[in-house]
PDB file of N, CA and C in Angstrom:
ATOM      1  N   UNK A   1      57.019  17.393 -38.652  1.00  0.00           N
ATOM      2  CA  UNK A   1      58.167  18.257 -38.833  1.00  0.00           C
ATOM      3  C   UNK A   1      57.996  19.461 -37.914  1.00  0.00           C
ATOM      4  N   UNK A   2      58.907  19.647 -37.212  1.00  0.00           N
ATOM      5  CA  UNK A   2      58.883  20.546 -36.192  1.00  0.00           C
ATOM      6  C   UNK A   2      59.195  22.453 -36.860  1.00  0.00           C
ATOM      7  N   UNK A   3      58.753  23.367 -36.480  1.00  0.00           N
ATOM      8  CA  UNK A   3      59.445  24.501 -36.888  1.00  0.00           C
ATOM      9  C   UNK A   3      60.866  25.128 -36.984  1.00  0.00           C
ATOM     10  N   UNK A   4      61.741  24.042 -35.591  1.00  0.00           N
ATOM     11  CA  UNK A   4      62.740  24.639 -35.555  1.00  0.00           C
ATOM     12  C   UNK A   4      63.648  23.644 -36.595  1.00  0.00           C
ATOM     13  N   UNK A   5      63.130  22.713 -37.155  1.00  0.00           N
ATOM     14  CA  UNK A   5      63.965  21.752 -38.290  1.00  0.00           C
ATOM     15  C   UNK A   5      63.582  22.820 -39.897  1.00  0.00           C
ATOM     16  N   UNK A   6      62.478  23.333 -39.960  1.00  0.00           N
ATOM     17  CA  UNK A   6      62.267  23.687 -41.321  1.00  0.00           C
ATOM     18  C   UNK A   6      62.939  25.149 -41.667  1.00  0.00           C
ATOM     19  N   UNK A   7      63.188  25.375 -42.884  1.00  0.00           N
ATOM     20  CA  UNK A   7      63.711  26.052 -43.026  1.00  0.00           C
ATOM     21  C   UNK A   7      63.471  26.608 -44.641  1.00  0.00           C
ATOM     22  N   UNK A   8      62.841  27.739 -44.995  1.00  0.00           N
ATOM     23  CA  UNK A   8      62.532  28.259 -46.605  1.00  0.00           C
ATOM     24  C   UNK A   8      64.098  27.547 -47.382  1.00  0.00           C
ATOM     25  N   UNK A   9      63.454  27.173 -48.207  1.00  0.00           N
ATOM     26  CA  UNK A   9      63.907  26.758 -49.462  1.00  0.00           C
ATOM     27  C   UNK A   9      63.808  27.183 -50.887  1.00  0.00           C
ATOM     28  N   UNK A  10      64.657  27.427 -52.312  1.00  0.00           N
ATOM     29  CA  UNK A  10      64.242  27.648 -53.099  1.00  0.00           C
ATOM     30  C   UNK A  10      63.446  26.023 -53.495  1.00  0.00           C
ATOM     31  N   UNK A  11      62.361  26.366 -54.207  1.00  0.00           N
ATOM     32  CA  UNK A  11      61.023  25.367 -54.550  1.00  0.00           C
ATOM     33  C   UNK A  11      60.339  24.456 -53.982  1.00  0.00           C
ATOM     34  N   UNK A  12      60.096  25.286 -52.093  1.00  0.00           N
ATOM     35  CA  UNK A  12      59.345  24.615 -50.923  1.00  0.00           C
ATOM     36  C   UNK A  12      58.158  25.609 -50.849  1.00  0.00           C
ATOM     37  N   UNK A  13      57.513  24.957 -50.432  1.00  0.00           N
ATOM     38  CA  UNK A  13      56.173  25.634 -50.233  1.00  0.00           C
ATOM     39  C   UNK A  13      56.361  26.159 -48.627  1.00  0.00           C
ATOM     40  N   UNK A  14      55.852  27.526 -48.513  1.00  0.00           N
ATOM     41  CA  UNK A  14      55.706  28.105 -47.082  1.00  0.00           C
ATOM     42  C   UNK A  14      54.554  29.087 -47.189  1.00  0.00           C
ATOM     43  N   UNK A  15      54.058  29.338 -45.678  1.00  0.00           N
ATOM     44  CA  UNK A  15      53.086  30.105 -45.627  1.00  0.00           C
ATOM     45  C   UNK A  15      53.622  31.397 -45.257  1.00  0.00           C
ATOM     46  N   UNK A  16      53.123  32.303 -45.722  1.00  0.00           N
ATOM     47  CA  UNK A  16      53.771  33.837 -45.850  1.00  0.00           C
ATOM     48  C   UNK A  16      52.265  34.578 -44.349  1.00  0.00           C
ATOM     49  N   UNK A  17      52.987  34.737 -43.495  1.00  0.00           N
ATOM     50  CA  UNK A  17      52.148  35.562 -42.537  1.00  0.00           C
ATOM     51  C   UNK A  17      51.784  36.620 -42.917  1.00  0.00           C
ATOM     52  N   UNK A  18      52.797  37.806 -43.224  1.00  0.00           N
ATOM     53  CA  UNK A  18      51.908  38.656 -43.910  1.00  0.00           C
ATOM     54  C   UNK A  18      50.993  38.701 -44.836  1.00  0.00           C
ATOM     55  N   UNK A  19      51.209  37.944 -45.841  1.00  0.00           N
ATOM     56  CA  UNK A  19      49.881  37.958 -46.971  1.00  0.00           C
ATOM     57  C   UNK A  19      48.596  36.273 -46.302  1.00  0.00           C
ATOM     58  N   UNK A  20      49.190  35.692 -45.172  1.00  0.00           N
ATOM     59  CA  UNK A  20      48.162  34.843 -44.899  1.00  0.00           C
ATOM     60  C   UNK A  20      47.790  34.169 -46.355  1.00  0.00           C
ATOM     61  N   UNK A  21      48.977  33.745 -46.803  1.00  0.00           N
ATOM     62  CA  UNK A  21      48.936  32.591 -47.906  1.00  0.00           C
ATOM     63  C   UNK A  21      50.003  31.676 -48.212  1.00  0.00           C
ATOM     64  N   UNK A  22      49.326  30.971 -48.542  1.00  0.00           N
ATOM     65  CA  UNK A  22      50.780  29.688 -48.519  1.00  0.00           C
ATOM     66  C   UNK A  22      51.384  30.220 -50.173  1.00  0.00           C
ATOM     67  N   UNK A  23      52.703  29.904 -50.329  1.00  0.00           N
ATOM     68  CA  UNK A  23      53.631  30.759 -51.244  1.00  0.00           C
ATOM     69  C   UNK A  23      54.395  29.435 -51.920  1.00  0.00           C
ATOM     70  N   UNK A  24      54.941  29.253 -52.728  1.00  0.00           N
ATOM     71  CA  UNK A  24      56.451  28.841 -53.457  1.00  0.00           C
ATOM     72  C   UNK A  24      57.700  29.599 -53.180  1.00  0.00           C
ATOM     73  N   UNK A  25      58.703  29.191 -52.615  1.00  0.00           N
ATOM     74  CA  UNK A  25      59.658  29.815 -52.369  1.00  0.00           C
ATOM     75  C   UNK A  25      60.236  29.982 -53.965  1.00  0.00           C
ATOM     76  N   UNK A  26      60.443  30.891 -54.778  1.00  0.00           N
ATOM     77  CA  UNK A  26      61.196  31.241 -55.685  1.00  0.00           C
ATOM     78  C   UNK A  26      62.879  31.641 -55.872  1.00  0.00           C
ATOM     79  N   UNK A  27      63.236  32.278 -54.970  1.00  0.00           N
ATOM     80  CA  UNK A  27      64.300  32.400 -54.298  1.00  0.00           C
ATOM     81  C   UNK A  27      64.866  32.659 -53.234  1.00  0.00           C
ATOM     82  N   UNK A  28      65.740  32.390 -52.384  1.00  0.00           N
ATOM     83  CA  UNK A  28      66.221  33.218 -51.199  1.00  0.00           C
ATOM     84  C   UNK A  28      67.331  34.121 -51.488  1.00  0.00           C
ATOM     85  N   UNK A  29      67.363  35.579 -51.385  1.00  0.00           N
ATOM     86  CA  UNK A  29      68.477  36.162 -50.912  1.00  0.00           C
ATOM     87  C   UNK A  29      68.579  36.809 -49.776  1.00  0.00           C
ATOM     88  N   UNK A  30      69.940  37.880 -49.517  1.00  0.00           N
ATOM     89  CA  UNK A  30      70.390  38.471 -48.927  1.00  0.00           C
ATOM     90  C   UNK A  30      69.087  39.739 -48.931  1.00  0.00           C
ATOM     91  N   UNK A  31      68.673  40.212 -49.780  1.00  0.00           N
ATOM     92  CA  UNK A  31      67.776  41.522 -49.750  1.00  0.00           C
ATOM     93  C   UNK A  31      65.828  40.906 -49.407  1.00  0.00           C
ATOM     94  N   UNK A  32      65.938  39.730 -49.535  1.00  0.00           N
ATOM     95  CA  UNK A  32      64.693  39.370 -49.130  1.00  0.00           C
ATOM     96  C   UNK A  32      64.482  37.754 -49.869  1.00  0.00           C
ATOM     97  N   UNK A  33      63.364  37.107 -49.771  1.00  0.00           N
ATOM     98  CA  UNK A  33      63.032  36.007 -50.454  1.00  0.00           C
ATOM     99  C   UNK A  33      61.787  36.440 -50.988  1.00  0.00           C
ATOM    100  N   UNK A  34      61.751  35.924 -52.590  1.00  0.00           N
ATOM    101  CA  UNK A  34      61.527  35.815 -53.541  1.00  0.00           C
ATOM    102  C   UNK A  34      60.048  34.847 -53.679  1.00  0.00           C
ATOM    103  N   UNK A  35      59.028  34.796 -53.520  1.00  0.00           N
ATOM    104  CA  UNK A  35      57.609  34.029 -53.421  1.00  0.00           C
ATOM    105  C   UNK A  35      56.873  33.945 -54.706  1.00  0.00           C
ATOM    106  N   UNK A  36      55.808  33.097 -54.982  1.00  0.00           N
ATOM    107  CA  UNK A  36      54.598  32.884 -55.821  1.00  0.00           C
ATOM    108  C   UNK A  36      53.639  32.571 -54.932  1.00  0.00           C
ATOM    109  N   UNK A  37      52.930  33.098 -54.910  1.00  0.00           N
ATOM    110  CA  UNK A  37      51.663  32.500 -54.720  1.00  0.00           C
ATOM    111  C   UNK A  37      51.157  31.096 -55.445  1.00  0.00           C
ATOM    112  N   UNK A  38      50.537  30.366 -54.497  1.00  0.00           N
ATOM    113  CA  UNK A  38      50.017  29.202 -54.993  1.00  0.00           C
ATOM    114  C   UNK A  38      48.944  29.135 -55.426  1.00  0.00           C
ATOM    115  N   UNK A  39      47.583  30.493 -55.069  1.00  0.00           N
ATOM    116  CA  UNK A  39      46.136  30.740 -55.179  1.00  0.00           C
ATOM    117  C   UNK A  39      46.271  30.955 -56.853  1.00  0.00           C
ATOM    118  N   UNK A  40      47.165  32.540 -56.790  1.00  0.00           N
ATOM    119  CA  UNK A  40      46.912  33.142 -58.141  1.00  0.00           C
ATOM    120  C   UNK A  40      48.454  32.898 -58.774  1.00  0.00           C
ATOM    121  N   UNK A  41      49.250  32.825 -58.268  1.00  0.00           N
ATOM    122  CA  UNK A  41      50.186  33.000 -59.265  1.00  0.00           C
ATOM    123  C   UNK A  41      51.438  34.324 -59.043  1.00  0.00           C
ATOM    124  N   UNK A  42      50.782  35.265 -58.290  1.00  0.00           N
ATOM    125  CA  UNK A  42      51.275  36.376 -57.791  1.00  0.00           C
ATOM    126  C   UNK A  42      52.585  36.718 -57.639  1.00  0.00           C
ATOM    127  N   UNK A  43      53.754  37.230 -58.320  1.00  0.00           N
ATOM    128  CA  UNK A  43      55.091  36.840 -57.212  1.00  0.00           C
ATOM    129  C   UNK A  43      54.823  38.510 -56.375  1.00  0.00           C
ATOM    130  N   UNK A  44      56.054  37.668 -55.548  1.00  0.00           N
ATOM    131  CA  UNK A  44      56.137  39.428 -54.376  1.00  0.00           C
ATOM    132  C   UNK A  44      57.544  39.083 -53.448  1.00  0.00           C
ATOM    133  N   UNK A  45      58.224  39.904 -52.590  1.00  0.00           N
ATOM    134  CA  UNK A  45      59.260  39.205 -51.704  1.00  0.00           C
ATOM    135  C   UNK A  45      58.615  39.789 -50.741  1.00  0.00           C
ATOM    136  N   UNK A  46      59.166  38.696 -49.599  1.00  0.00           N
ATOM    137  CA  UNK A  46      58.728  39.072 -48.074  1.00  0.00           C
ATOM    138  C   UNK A  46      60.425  38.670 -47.492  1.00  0.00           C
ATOM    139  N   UNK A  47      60.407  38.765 -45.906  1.00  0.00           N
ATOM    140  CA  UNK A  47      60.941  38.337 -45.248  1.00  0.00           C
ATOM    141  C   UNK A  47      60.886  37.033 -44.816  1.00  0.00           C
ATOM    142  N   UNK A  48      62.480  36.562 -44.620  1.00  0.00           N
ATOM    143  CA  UNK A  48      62.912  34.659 -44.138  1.00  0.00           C
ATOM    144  C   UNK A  48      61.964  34.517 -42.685  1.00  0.00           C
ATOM    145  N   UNK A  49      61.568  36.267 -42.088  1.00  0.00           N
ATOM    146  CA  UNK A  49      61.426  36.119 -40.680  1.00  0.00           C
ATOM    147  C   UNK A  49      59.670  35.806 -40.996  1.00  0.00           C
ATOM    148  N   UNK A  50      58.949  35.988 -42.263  1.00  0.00           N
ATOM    149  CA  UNK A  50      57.299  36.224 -42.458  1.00  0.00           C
ATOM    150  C   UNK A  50      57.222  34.814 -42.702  1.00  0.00           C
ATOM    151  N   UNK A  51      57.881  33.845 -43.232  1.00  0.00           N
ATOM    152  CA  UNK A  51      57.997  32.437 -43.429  1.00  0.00           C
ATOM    153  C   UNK A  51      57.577  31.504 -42.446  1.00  0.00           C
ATOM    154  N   UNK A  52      56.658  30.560 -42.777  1.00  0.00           N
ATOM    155  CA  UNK A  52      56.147  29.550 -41.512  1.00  0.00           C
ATOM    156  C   UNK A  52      56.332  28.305 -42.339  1.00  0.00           C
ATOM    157  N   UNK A  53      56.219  27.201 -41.657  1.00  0.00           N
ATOM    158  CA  UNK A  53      55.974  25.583 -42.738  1.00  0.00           C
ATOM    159  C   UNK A  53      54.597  25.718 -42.964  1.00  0.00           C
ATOM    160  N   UNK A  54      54.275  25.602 -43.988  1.00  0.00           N
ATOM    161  CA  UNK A  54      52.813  25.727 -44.760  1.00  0.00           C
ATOM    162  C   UNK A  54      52.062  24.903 -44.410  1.00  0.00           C
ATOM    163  N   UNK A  55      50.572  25.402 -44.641  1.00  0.00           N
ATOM    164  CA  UNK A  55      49.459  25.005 -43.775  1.00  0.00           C
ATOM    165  C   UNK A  55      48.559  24.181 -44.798  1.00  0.00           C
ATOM    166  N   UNK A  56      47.995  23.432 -44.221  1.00  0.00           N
ATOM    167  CA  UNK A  56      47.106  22.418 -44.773  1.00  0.00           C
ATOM    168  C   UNK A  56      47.450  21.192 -46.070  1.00  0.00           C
ATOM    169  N   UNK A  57      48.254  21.327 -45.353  1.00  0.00           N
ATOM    170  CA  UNK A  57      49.274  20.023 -46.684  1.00  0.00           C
ATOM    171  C   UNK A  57      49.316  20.623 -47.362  1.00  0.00           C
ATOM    172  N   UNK A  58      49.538  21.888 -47.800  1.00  0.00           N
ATOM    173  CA  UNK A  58      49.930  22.538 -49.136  1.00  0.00           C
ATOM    174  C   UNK A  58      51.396  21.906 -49.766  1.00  0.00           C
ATOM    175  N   UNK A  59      51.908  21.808 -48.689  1.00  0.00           N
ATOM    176  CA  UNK A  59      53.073  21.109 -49.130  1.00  0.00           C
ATOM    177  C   UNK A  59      53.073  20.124 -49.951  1.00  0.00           C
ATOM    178  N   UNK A  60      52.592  19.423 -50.477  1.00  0.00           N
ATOM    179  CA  UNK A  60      52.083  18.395 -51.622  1.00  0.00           C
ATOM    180  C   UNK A  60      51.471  19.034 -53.033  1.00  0.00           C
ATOM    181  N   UNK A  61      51.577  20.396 -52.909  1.00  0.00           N
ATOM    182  CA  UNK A  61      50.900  21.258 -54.032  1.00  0.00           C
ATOM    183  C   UNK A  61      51.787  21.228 -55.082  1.00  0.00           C
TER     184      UNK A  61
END
């Protein structure tokens, strides 16, 4: 899957650059998207732009 096909989803897994952790998309809005952490559990919002396709097959998490 290429980067320019993927795209955050509510209940896709992505890796969050700023926190350098792969996340659960919880929600997307207009004021930011909505994350969990997959380590701890954590929520927090980042930016659609901090979003990558997640690393190490997390995607199967």
């Amino acid at each position: 899957m290429s980067g320019a096909e993927w795209e955050p989803r509510e209940g896709r897994v992505a890796y969050d650059r700023r926190s350098g952790e792969d996340v659960r998309v919880m929600a997307v809005h207009a004021c930011g998207v909505f994350v969990r952490s997959l380590r701890d559990g954590r929520e927090g919002v980042t930016a659609l732009g901090e979003l990558a396709p997640p690393e190490r097959g997390a995607e199967e998490s």
